[in-house]
PDB file of N, CA and C in Angstrom:
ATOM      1  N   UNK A   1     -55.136 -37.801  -6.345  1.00  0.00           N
ATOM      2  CA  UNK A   1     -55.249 -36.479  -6.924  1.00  0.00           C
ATOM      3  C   UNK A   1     -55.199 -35.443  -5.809  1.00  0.00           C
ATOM      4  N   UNK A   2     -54.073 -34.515  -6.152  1.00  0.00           N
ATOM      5  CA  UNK A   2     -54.360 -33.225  -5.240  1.00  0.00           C
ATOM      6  C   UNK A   2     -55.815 -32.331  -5.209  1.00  0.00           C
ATOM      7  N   UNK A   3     -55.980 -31.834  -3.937  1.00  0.00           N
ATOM      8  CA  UNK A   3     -57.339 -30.954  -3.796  1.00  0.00           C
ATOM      9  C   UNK A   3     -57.231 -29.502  -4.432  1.00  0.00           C
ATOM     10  N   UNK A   4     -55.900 -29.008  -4.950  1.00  0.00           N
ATOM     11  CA  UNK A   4     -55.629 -27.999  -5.212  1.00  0.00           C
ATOM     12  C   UNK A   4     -56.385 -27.855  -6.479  1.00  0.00           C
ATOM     13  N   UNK A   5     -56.759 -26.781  -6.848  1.00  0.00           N
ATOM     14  CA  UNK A   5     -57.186 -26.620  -8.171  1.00  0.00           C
ATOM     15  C   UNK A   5     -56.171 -25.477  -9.119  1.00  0.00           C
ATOM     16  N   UNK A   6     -56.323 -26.220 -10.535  1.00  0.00           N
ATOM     17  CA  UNK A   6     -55.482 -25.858 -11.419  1.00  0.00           C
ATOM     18  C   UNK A   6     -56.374 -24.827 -12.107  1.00  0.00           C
ATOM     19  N   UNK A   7     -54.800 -23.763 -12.243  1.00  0.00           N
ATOM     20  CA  UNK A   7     -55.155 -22.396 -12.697  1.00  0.00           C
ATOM     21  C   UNK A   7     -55.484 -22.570 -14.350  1.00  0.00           C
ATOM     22  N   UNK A   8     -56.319 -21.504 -14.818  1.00  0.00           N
ATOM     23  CA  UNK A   8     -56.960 -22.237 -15.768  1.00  0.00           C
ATOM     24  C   UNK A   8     -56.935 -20.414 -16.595  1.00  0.00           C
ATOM     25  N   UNK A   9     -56.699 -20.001 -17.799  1.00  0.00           N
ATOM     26  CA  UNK A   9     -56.086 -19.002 -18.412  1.00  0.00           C
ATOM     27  C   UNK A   9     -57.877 -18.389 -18.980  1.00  0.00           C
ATOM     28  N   UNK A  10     -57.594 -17.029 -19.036  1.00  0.00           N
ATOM     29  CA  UNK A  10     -59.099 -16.366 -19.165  1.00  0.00           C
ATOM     30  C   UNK A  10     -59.520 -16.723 -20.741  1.00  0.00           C
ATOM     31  N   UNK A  11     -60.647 -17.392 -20.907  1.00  0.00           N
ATOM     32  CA  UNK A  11     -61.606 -17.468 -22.204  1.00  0.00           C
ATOM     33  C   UNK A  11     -61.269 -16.188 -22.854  1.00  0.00           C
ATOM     34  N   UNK A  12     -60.832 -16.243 -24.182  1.00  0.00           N
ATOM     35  CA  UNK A  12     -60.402 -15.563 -25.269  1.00  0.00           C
ATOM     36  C   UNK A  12     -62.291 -14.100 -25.619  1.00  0.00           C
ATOM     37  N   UNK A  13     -63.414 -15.296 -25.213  1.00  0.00           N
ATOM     38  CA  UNK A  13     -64.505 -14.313 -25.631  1.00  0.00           C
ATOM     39  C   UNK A  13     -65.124 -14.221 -24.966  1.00  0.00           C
ATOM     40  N   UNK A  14     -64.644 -13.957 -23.418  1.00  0.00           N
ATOM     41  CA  UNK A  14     -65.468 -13.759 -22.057  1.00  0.00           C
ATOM     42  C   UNK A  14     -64.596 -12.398 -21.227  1.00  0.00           C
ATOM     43  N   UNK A  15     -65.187 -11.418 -20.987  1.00  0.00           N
ATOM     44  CA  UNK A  15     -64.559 -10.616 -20.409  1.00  0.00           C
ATOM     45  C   UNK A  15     -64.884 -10.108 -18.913  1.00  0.00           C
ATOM     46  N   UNK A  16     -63.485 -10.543 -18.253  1.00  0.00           N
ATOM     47  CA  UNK A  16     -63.878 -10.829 -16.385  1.00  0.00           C
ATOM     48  C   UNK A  16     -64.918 -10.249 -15.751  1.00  0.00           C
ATOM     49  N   UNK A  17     -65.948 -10.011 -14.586  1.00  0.00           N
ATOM     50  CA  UNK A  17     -66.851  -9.289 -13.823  1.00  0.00           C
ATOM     51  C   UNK A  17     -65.968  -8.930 -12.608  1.00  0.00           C
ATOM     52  N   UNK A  18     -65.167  -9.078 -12.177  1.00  0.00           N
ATOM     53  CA  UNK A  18     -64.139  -8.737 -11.120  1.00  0.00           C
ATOM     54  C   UNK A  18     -62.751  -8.783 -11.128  1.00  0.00           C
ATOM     55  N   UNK A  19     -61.975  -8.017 -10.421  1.00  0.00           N
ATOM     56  CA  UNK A  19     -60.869  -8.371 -10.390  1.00  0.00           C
ATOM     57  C   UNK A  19     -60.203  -6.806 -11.338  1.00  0.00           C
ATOM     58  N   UNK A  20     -58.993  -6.829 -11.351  1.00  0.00           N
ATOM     59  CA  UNK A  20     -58.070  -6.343 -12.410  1.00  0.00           C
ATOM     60  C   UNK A  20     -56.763  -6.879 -13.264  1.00  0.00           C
ATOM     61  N   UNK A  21     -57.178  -7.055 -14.156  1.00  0.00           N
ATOM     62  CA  UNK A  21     -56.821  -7.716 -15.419  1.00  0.00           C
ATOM     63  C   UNK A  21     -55.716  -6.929 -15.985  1.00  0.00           C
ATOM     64  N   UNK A  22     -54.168  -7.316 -16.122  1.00  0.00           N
ATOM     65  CA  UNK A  22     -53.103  -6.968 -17.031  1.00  0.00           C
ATOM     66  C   UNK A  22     -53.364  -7.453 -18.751  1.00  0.00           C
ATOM     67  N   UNK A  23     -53.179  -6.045 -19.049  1.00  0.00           N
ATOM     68  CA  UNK A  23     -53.596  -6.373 -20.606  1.00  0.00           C
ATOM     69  C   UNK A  23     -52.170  -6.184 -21.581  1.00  0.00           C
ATOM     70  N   UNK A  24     -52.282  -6.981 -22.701  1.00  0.00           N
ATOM     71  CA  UNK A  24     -50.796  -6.870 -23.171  1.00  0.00           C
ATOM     72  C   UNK A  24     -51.209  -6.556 -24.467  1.00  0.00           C
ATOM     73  N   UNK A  25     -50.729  -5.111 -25.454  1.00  0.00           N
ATOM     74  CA  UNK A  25     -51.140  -5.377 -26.518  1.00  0.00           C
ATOM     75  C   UNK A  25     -52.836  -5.483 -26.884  1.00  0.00           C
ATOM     76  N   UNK A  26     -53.336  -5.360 -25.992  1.00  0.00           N
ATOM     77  CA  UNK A  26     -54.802  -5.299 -26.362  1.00  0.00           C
ATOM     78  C   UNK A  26     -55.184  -6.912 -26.170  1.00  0.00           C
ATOM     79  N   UNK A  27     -54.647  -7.632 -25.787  1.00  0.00           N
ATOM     80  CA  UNK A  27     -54.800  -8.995 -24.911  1.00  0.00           C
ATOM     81  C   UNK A  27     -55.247  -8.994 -23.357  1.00  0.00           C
ATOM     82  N   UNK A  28     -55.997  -9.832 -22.993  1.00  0.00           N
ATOM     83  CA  UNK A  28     -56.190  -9.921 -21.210  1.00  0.00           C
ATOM     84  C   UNK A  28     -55.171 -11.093 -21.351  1.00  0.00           C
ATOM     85  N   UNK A  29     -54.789 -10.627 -19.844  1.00  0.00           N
ATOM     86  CA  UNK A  29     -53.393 -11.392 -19.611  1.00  0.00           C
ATOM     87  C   UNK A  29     -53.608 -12.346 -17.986  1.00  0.00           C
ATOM     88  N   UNK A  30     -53.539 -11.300 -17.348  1.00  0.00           N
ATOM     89  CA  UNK A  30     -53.187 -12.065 -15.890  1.00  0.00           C
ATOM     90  C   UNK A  30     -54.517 -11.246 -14.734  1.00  0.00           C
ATOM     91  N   UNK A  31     -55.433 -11.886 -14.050  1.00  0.00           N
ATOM     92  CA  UNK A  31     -55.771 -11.355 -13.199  1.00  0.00           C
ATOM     93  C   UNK A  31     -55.231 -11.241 -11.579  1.00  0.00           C
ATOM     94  N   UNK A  32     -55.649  -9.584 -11.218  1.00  0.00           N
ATOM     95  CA  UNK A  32     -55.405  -9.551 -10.063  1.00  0.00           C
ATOM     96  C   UNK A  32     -56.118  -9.460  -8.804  1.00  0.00           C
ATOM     97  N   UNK A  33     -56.237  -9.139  -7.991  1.00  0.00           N
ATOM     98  CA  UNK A  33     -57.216  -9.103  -6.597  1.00  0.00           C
ATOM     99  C   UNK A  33     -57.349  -7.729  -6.583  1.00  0.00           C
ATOM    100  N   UNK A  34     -55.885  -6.597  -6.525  1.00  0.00           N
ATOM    101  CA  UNK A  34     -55.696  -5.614  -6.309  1.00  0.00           C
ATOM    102  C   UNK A  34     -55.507  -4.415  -7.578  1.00  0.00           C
ATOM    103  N   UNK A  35     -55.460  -3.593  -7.599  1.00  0.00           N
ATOM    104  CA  UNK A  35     -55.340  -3.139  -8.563  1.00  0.00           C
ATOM    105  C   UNK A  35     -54.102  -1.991  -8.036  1.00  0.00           C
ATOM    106  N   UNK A  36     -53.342  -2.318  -7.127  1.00  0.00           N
ATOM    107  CA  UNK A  36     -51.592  -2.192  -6.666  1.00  0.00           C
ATOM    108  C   UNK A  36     -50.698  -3.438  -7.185  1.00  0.00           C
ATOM    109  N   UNK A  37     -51.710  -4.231  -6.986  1.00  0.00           N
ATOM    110  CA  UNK A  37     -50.902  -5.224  -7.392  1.00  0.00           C
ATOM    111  C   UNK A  37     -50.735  -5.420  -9.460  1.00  0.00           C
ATOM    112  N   UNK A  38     -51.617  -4.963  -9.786  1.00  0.00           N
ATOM    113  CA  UNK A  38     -52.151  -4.913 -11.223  1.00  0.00           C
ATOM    114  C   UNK A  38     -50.977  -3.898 -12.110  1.00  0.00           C
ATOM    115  N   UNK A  39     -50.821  -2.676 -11.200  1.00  0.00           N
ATOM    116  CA  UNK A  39     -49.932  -1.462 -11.656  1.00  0.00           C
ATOM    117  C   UNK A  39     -48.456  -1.855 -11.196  1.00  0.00           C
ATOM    118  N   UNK A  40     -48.537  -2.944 -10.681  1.00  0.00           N
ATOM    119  CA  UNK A  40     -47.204  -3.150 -10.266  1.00  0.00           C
ATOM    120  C   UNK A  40     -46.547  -3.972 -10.918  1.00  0.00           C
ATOM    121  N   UNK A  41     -47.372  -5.221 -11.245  1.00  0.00           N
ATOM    122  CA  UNK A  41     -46.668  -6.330 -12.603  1.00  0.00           C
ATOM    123  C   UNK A  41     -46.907  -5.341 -13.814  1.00  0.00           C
ATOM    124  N   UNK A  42     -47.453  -4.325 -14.170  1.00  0.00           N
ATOM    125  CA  UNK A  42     -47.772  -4.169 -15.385  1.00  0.00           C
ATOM    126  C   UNK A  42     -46.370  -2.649 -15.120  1.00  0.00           C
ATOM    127  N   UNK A  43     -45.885  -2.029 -14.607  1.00  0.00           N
ATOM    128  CA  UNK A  43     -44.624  -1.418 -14.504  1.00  0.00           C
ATOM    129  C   UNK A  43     -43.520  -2.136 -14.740  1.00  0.00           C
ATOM    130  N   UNK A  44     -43.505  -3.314 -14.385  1.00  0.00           N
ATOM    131  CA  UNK A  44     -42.545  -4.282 -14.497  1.00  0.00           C
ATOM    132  C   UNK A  44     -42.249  -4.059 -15.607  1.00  0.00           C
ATOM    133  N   UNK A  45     -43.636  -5.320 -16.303  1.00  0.00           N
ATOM    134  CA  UNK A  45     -43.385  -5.480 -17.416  1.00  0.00           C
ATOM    135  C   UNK A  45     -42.874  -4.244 -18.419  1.00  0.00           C
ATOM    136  N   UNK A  46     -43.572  -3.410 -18.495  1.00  0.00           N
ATOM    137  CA  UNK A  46     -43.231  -1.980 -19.489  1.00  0.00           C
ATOM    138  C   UNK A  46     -41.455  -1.489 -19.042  1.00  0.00           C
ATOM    139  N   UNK A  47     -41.310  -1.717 -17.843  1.00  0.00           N
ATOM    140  CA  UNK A  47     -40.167  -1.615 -17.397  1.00  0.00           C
ATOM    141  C   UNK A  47     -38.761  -2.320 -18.600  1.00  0.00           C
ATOM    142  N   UNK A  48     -39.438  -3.471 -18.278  1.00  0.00           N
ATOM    143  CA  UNK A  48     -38.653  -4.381 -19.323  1.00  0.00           C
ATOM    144  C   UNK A  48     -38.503  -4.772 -20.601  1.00  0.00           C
ATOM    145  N   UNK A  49     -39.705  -4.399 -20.969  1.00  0.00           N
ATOM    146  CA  UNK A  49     -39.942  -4.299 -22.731  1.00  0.00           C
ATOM    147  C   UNK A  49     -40.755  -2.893 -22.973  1.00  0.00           C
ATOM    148  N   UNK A  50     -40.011  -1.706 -22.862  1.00  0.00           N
ATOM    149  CA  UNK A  50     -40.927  -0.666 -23.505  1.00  0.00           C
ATOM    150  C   UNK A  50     -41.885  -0.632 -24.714  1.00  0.00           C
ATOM    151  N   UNK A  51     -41.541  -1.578 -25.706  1.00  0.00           N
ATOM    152  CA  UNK A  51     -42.515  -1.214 -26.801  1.00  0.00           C
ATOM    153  C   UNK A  51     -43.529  -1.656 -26.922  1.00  0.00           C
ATOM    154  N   UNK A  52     -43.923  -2.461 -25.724  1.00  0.00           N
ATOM    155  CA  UNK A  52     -45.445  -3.062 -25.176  1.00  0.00           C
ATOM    156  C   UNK A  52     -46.694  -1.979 -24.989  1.00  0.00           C
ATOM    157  N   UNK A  53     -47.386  -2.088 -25.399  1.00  0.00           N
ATOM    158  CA  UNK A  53     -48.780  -1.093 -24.939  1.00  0.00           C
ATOM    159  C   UNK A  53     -49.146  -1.941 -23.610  1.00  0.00           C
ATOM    160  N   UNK A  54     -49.129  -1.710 -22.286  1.00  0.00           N
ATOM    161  CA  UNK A  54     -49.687  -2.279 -21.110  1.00  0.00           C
ATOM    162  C   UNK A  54     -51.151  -1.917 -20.722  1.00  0.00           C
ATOM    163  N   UNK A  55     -51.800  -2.136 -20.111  1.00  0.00           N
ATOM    164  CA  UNK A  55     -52.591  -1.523 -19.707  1.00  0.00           C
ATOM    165  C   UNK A  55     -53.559  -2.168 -18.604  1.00  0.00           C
ATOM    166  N   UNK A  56     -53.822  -1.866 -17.534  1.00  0.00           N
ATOM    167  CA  UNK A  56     -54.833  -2.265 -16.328  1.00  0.00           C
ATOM    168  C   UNK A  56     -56.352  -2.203 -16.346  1.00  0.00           C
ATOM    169  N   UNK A  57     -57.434  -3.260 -16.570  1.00  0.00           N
ATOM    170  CA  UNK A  57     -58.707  -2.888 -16.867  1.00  0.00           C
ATOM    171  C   UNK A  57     -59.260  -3.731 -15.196  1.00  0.00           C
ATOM    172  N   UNK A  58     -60.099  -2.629 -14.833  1.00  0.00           N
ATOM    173  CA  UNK A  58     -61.029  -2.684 -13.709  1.00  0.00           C
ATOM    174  C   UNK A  58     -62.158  -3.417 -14.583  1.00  0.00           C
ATOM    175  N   UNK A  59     -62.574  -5.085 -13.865  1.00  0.00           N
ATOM    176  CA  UNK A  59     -63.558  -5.411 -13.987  1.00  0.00           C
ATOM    177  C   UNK A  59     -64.691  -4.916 -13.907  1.00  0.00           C
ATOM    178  N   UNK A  60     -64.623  -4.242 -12.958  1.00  0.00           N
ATOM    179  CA  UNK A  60     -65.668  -3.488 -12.125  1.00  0.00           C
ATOM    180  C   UNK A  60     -66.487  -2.493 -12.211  1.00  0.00           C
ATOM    181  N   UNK A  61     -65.627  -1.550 -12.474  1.00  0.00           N
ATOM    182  CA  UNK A  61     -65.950  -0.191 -13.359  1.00  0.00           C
ATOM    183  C   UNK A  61     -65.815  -0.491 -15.023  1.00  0.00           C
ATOM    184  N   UNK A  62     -65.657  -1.513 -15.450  1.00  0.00           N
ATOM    185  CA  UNK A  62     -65.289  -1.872 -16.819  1.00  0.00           C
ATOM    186  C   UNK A  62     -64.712  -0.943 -17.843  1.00  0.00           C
ATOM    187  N   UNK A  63     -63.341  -0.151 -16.819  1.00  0.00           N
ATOM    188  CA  UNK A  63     -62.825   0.679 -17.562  1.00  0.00           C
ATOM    189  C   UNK A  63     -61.147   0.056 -17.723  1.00  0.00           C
ATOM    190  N   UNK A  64     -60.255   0.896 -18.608  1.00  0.00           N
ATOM    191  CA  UNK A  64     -58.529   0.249 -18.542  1.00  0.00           C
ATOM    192  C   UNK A  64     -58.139   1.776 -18.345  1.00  0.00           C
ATOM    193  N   UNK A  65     -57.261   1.112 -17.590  1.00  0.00           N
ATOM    194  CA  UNK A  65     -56.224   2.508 -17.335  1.00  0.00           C
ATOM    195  C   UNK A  65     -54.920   2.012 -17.234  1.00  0.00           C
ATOM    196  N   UNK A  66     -54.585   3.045 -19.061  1.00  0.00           N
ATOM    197  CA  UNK A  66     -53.219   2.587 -19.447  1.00  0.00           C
ATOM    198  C   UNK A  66     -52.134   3.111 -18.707  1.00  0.00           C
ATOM    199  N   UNK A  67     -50.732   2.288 -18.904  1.00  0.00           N
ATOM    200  CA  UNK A  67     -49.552   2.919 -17.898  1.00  0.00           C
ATOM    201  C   UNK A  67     -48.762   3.941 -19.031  1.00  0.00           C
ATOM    202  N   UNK A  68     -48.551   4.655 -18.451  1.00  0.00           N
ATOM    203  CA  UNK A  68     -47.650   6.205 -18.983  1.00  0.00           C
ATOM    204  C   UNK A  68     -46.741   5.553 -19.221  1.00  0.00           C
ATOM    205  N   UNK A  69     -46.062   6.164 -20.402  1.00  0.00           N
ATOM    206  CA  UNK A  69     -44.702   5.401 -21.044  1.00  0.00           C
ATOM    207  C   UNK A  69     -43.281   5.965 -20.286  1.00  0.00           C
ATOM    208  N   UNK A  70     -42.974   4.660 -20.272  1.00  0.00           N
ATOM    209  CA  UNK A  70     -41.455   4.873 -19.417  1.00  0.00           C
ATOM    210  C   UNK A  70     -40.522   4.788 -20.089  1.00  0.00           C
ATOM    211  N   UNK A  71     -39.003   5.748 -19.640  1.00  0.00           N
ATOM    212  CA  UNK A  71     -37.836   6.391 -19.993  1.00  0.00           C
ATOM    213  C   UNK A  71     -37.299   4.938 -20.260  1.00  0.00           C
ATOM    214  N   UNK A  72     -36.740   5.029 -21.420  1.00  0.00           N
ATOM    215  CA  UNK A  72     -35.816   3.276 -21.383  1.00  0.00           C
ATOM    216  C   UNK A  72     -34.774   3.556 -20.805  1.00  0.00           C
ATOM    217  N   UNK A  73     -34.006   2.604 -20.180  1.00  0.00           N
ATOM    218  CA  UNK A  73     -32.608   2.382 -19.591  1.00  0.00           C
ATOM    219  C   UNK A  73     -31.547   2.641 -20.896  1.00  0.00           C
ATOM    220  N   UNK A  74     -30.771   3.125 -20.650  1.00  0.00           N
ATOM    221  CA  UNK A  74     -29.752   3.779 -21.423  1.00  0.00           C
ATOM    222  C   UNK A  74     -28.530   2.567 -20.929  1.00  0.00           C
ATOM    223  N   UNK A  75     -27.949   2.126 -22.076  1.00  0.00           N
ATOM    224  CA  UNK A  75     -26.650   1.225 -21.678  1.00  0.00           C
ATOM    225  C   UNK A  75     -25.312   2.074 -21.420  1.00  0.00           C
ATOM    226  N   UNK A  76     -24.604   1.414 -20.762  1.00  0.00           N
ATOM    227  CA  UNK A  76     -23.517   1.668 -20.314  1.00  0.00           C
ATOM    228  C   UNK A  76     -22.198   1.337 -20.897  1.00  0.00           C
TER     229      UNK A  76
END
């Protein structure tokens, strides 16, 4: 057996004490360390599917701070 330990997805009725958390839809999704790093997958994402509600919640301060809605890409 490897020593590595397997990543293991956040309890549905436990809500994190650290970290910053990508929220999808009013779902916790992915935690982060940073909260650059948090605004940065969560731009992505909105990037790529606008009709997502995203949003970044500080464990910490136990607040979310949603991302401003972005211009969709216009086809060519």
């Amino acid at each position: 057996m490897s020593a590595a330990k397997k990543l293991t997805n956040l309890p549905a009725n436990a809500m994190p004490i650290d970290g910053f958390v990508l929220t999808v839809d009013g779902k916790l999704k992915t935690r982060f360390e940073t909260a650059k790093e948090a605004m940065t997958a969560a731009a992505k994402l909105k990037a790529t599917y606008p009709v997502i509600q995203v949003a970044v919640y500080d464990a910490a301060e136990r607040k979310y701070s949603p991302l401003e809605p972005v211009e969709p890409l216009e086809a060519k």
